[in-house]
Each structure stands twice: as C-alpha cells, then as structure tokens.
N, C-alpha and C. Protein backbone atom coordinates (compact mmCIF):
# COMPACT_ATOMS: atom_id res chain seq x y z
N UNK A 1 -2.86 -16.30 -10.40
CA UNK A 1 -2.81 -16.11 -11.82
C UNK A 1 -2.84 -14.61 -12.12
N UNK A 2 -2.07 -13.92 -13.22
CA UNK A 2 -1.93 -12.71 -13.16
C UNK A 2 -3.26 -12.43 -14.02
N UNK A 3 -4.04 -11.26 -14.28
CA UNK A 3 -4.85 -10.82 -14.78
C UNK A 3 -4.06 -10.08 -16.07
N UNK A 4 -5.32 -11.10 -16.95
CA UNK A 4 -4.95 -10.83 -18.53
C UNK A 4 -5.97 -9.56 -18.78
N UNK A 5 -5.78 -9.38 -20.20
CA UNK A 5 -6.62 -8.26 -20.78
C UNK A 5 -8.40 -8.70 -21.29
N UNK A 6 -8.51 -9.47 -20.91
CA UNK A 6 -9.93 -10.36 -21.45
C UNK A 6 -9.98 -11.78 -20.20
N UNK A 7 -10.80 -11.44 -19.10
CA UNK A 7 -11.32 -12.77 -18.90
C UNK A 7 -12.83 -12.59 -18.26
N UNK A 8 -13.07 -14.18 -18.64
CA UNK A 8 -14.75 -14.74 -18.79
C UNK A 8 -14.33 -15.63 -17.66
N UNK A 9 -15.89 -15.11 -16.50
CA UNK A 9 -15.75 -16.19 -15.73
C UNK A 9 -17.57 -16.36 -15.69
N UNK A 10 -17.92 -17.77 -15.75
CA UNK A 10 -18.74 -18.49 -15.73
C UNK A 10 -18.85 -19.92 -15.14
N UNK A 11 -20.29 -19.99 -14.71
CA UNK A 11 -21.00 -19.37 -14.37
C UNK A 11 -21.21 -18.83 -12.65
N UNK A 12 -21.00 -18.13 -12.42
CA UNK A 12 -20.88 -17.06 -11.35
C UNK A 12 -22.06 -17.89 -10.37
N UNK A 13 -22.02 -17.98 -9.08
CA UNK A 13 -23.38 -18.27 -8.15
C UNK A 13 -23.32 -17.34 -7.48
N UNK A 14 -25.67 -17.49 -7.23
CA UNK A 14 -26.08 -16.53 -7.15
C UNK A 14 -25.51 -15.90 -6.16
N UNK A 15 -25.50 -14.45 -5.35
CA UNK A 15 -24.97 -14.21 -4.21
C UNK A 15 -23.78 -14.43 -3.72
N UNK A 16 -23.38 -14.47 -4.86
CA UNK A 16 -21.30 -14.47 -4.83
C UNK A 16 -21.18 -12.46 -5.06
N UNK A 17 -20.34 -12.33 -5.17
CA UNK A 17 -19.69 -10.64 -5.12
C UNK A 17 -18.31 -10.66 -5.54
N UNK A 18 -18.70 -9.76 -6.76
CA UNK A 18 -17.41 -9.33 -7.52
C UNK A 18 -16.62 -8.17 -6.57
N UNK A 19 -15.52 -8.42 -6.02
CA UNK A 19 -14.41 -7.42 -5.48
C UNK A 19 -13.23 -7.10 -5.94
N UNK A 20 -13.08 -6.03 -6.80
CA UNK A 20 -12.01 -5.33 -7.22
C UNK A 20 -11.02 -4.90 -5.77
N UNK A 21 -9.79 -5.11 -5.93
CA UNK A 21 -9.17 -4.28 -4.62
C UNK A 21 -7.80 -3.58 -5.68
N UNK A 22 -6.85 -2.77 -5.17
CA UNK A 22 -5.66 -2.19 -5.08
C UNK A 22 -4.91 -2.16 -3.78
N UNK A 23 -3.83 -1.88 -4.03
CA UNK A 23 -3.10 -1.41 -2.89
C UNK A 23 -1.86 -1.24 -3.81
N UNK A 24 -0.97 -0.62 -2.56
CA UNK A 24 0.27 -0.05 -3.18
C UNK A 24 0.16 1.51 -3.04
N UNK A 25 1.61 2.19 -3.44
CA UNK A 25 1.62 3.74 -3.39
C UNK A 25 -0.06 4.52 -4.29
N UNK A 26 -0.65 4.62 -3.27
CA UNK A 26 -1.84 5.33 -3.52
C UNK A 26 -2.31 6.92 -4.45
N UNK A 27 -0.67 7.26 -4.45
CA UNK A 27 -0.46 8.64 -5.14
C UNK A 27 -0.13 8.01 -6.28
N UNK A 28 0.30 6.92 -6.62
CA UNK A 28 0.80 6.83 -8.12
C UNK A 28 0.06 6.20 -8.96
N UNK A 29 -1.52 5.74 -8.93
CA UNK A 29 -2.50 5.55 -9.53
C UNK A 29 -3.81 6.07 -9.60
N UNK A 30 -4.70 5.93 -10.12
CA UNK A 30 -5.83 6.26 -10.18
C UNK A 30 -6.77 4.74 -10.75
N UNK A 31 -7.40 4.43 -10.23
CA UNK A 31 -8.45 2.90 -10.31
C UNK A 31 -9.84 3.64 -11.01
N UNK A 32 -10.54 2.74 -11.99
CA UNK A 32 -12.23 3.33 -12.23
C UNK A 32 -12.75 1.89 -12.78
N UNK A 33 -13.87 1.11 -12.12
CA UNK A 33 -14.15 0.03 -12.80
C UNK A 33 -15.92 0.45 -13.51
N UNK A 34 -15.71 0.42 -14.40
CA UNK A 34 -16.84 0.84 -15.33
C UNK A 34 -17.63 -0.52 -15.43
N UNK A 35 -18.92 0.10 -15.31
CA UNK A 35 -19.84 -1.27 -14.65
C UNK A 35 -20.74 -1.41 -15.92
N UNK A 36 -21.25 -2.30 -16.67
CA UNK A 36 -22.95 -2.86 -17.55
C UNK A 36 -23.39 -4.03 -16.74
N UNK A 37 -24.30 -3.75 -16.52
CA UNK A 37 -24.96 -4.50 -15.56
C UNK A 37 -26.26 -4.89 -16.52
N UNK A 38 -26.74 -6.41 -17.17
CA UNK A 38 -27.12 -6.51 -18.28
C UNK A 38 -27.74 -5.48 -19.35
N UNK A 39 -26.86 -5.41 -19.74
CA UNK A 39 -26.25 -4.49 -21.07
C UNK A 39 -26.73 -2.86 -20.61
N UNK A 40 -26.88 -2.38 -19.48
CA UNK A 40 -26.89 -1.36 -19.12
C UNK A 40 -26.08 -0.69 -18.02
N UNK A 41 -25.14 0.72 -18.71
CA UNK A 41 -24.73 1.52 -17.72
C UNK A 41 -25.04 1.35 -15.61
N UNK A 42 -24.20 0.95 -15.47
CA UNK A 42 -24.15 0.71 -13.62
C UNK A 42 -23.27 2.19 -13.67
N UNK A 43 -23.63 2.21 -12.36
CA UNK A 43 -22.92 3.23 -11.21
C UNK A 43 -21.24 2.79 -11.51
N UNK A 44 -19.97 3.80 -11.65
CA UNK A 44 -18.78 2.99 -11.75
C UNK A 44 -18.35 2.55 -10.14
N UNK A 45 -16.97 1.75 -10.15
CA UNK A 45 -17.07 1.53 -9.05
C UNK A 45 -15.15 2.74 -8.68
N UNK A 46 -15.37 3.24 -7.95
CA UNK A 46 -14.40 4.94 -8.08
C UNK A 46 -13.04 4.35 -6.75
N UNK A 47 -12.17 4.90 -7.42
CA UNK A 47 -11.11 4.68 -6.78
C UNK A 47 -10.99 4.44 -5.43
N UNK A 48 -11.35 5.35 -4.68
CA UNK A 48 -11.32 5.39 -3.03
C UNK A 48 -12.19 4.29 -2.63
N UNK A 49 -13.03 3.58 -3.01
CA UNK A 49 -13.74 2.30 -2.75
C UNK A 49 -12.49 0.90 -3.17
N UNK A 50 -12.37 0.87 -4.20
CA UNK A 50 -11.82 -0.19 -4.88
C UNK A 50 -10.64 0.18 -3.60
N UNK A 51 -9.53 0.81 -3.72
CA UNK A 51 -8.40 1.00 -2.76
C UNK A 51 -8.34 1.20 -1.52
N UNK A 52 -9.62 1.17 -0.84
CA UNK A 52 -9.86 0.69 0.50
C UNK A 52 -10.67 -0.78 1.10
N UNK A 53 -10.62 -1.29 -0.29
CA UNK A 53 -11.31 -2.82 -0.38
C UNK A 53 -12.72 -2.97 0.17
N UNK A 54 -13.14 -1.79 -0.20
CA UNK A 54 -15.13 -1.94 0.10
C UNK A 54 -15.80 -2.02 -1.06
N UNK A 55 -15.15 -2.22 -2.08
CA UNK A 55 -16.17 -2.30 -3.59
C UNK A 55 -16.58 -3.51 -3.42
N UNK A 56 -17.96 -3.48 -4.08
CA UNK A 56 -18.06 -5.49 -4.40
C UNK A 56 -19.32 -4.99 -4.76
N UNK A 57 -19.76 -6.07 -5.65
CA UNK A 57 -21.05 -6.03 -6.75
C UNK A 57 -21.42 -7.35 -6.61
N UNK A 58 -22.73 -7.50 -6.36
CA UNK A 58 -23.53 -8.98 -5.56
C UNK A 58 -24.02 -9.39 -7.09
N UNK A 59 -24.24 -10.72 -6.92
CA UNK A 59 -24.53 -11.30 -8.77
C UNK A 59 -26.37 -11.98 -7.88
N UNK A 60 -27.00 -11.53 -8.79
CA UNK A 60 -28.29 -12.43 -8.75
C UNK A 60 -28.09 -13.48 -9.69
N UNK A 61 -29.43 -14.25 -9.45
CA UNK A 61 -29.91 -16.17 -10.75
C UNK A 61 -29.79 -14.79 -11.90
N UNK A 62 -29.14 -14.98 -13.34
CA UNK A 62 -29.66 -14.56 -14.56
C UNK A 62 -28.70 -13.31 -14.75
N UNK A 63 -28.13 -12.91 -13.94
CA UNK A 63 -27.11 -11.53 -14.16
C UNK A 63 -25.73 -11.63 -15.36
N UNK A 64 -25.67 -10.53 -16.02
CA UNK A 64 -24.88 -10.24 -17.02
C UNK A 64 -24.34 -8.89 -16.59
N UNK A 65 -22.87 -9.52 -16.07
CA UNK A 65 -21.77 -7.78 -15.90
C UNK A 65 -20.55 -7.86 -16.66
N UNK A 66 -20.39 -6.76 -17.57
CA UNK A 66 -19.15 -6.96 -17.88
C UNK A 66 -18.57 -5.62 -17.18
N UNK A 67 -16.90 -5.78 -16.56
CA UNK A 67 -16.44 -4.80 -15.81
C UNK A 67 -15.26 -4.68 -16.50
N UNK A 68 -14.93 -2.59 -16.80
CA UNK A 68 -13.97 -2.39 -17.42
C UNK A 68 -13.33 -2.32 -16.89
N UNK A 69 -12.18 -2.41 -16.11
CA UNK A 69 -11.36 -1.99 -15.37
C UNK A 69 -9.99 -1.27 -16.15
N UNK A 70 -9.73 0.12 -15.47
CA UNK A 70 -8.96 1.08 -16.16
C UNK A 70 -8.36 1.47 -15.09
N UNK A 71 -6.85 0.86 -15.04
CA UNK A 71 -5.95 1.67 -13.98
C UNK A 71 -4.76 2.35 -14.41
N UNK A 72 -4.79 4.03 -14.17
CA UNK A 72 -3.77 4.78 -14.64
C UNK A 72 -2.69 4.82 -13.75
N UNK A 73 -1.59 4.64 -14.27
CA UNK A 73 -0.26 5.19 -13.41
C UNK A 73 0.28 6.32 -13.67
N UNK A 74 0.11 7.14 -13.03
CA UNK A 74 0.72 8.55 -13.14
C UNK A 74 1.90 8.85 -12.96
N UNK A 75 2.82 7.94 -11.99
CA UNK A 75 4.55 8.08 -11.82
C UNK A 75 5.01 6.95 -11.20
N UNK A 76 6.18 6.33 -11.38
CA UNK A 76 6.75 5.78 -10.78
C UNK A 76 6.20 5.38 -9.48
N UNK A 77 5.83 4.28 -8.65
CA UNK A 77 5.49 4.31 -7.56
C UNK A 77 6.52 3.96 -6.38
N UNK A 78 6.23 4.54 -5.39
CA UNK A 78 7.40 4.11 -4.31
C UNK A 78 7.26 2.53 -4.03
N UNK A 79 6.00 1.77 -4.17
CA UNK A 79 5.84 0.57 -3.70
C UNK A 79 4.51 0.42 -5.08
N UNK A 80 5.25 -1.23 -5.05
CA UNK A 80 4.18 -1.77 -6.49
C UNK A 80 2.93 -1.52 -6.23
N UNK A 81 1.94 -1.15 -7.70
CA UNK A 81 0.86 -1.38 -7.33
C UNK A 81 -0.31 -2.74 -7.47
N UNK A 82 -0.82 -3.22 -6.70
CA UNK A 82 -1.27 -4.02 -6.68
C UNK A 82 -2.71 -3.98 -7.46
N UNK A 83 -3.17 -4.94 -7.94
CA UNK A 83 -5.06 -5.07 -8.87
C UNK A 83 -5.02 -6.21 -8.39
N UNK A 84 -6.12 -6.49 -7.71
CA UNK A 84 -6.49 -7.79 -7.58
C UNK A 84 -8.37 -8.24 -7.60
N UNK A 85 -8.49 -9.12 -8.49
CA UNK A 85 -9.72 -9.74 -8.85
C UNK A 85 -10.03 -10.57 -8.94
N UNK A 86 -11.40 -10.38 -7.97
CA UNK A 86 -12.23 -11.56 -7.53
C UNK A 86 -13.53 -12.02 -7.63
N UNK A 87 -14.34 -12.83 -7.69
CA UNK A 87 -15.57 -13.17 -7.14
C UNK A 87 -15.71 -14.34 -6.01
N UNK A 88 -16.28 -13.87 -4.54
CA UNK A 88 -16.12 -14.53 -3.83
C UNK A 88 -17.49 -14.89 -3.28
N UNK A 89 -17.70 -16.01 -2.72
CA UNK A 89 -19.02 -16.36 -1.68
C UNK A 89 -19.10 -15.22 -0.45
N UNK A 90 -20.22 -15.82 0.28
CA UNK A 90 -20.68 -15.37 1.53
C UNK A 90 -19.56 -15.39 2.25
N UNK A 91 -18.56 -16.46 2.56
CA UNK A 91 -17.78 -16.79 3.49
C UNK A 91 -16.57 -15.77 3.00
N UNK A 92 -16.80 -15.11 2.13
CA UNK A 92 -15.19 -14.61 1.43
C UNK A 92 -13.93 -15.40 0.97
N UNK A 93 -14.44 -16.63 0.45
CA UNK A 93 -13.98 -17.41 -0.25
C UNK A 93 -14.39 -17.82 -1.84
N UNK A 94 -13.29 -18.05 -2.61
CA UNK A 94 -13.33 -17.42 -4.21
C UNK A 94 -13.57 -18.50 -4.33
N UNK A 95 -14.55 -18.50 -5.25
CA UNK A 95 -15.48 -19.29 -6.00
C UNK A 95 -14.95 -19.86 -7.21
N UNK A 96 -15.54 -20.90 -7.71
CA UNK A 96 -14.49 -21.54 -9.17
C UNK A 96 -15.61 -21.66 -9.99
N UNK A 97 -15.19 -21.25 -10.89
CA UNK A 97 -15.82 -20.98 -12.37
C UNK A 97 -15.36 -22.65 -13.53
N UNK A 98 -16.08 -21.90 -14.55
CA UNK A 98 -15.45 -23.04 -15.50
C UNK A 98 -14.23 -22.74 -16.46
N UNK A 99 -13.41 -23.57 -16.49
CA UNK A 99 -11.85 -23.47 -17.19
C UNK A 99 -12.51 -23.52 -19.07
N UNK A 100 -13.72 -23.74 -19.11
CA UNK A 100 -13.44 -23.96 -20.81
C UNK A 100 -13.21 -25.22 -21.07
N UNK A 101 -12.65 -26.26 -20.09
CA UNK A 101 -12.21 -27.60 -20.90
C UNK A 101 -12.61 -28.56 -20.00
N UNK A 102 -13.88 -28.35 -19.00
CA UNK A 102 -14.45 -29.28 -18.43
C UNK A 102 -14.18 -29.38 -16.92
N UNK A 103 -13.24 -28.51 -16.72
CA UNK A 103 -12.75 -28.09 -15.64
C UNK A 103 -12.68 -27.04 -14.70
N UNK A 104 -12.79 -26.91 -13.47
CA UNK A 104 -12.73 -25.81 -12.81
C UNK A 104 -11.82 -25.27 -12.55
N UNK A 105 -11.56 -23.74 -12.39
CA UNK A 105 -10.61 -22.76 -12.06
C UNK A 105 -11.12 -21.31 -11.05
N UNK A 106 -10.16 -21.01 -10.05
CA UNK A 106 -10.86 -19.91 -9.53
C UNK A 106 -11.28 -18.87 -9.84
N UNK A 107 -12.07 -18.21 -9.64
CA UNK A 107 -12.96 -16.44 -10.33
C UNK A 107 -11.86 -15.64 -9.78
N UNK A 108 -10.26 -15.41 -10.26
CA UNK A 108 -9.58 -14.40 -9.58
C UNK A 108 -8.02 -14.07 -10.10
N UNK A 109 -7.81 -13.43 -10.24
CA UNK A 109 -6.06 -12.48 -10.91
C UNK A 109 -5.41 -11.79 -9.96
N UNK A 110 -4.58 -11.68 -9.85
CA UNK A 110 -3.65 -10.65 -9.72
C UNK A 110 -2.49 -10.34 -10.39
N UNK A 111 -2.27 -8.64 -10.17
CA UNK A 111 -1.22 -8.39 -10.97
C UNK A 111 -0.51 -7.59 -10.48
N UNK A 112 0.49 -7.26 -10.58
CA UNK A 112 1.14 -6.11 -9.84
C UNK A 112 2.62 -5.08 -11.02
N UNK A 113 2.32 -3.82 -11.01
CA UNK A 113 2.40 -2.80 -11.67
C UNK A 113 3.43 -2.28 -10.75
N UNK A 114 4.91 -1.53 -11.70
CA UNK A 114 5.70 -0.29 -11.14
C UNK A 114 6.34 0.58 -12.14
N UNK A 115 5.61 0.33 -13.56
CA UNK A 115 5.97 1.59 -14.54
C UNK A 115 5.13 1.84 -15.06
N UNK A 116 5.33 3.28 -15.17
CA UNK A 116 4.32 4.38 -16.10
C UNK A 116 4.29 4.22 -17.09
N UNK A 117 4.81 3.41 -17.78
CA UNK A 117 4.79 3.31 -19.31
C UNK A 117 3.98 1.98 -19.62
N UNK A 118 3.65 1.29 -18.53
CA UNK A 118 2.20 0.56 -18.61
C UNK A 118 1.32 0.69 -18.56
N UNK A 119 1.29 1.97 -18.20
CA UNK A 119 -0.64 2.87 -18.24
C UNK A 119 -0.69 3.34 -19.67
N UNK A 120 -2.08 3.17 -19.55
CA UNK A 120 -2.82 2.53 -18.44
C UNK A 120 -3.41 0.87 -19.61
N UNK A 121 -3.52 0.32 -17.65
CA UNK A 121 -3.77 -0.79 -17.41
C UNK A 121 -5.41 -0.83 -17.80
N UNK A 122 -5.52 -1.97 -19.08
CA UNK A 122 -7.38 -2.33 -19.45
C UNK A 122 -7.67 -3.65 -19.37
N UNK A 123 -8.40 -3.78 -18.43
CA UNK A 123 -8.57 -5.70 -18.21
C UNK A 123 -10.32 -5.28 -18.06
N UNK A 124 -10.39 -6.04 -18.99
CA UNK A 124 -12.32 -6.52 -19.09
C UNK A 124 -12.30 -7.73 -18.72
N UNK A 125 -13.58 -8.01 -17.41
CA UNK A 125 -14.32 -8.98 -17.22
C UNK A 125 -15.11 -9.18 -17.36
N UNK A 126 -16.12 -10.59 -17.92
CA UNK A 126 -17.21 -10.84 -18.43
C UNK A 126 -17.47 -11.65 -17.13
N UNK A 127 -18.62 -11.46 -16.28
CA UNK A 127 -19.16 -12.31 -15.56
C UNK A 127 -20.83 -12.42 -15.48
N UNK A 128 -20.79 -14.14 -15.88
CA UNK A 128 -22.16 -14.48 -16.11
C UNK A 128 -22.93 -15.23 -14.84
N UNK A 129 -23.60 -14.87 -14.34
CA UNK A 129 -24.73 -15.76 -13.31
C UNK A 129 -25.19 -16.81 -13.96
C-alpha cells in the first residue's frame, strides 16, 4: 500500500518497533523523521540511520508517537527513491493493526519518488500502543 499523507495505526503491540527505511540514489534526498513521543519532543530519527535501515523506535503497554516524516528531493534521482513504513514484531514481521471497519490491515506503506517537484514529501503517522 503506498503511503498516504495521514495514517493511524492502532493499536500497536507492546514491543513491536516502528522502522522507517529509504533507499534509492542517496545524493538526491535528504530523510528527517521528527519524533513526539507522548506529546513530547523525541530525539529525530536523521537520515544516515533511516537510509541504512537501523532506525526503529520500540512501542511500550500505553505509548503515544506521532512521526513526521519529511523527505526532501533535491534533484532528479538516478534511481527511484524509495520510503518505506513499518511497525514490525520481534521476528521482523509486520504486525496488523485495525482497518477502522472491524478489520485488520498491516502497520506498513510504501512509496516510491523520482521528481523534484514532489518535495518535499510529508506523511504523518499516528501510532498508538
């Protein structure tokens, strides 16, 4: 599913981990996921993490994160760029949330980017424990 500009995923279990990744021409973006970690300023999570796929943010029982995610394209890229978002278990397998209509759906997007005139890219996630 491609990642919209607004999604809510609920309810998150405990000791699942939110992982932002990228890939793609590495010169033609810049990644910053701006963290509230219940309703307070977190550490962001900075490009060279997210685009080497070591970011991830662990959810405790009772946690409230909403994550900004802001990806600039600076030029044309030689190869698409990739965003991809997740919340996954222990096993590194994505976890399913609730669809809203009684139903489950997985905690995860992707999207993939190759013009500058789409930056920059703003997708907020609301994720509730």
């Amino acid at each position: 599913m491609a990642c919209s500009p607004l999604i809510i995923w609920r309810p998150i279990p405990a000791g699942s981990r939110f992982v932002p990744k990228t890939g793609g021409d590495d010169s033609a973006y810049n990644v910053t996921v701006f963290v509230t970690h219940n309703g307070q300023p977190a550490t962001p999570l900075r490009h060279s993490e997210i685009a080497a796929g070591t970011a991830a943010i662990e959810f405790v029982a009772g946690d409230e994160y909403v994550f900004d995610v802001v990806l600039a394209i600076m030029h044309t890229p030689a190869q698409n760029i990739t965003l991809d978002l997740s919340v996954v278990d222990a096993n590194n397998q994505v976890v399913n949330v609730s669809d809203g209509a009684g139903g489950q759906r997985p905690a995860s997007c992707s999207s993939s980017f190759d013009d500058p005139s789409q930056s920059p890219v703003l997708v907020k996630v609301i994720a509730l424990a």
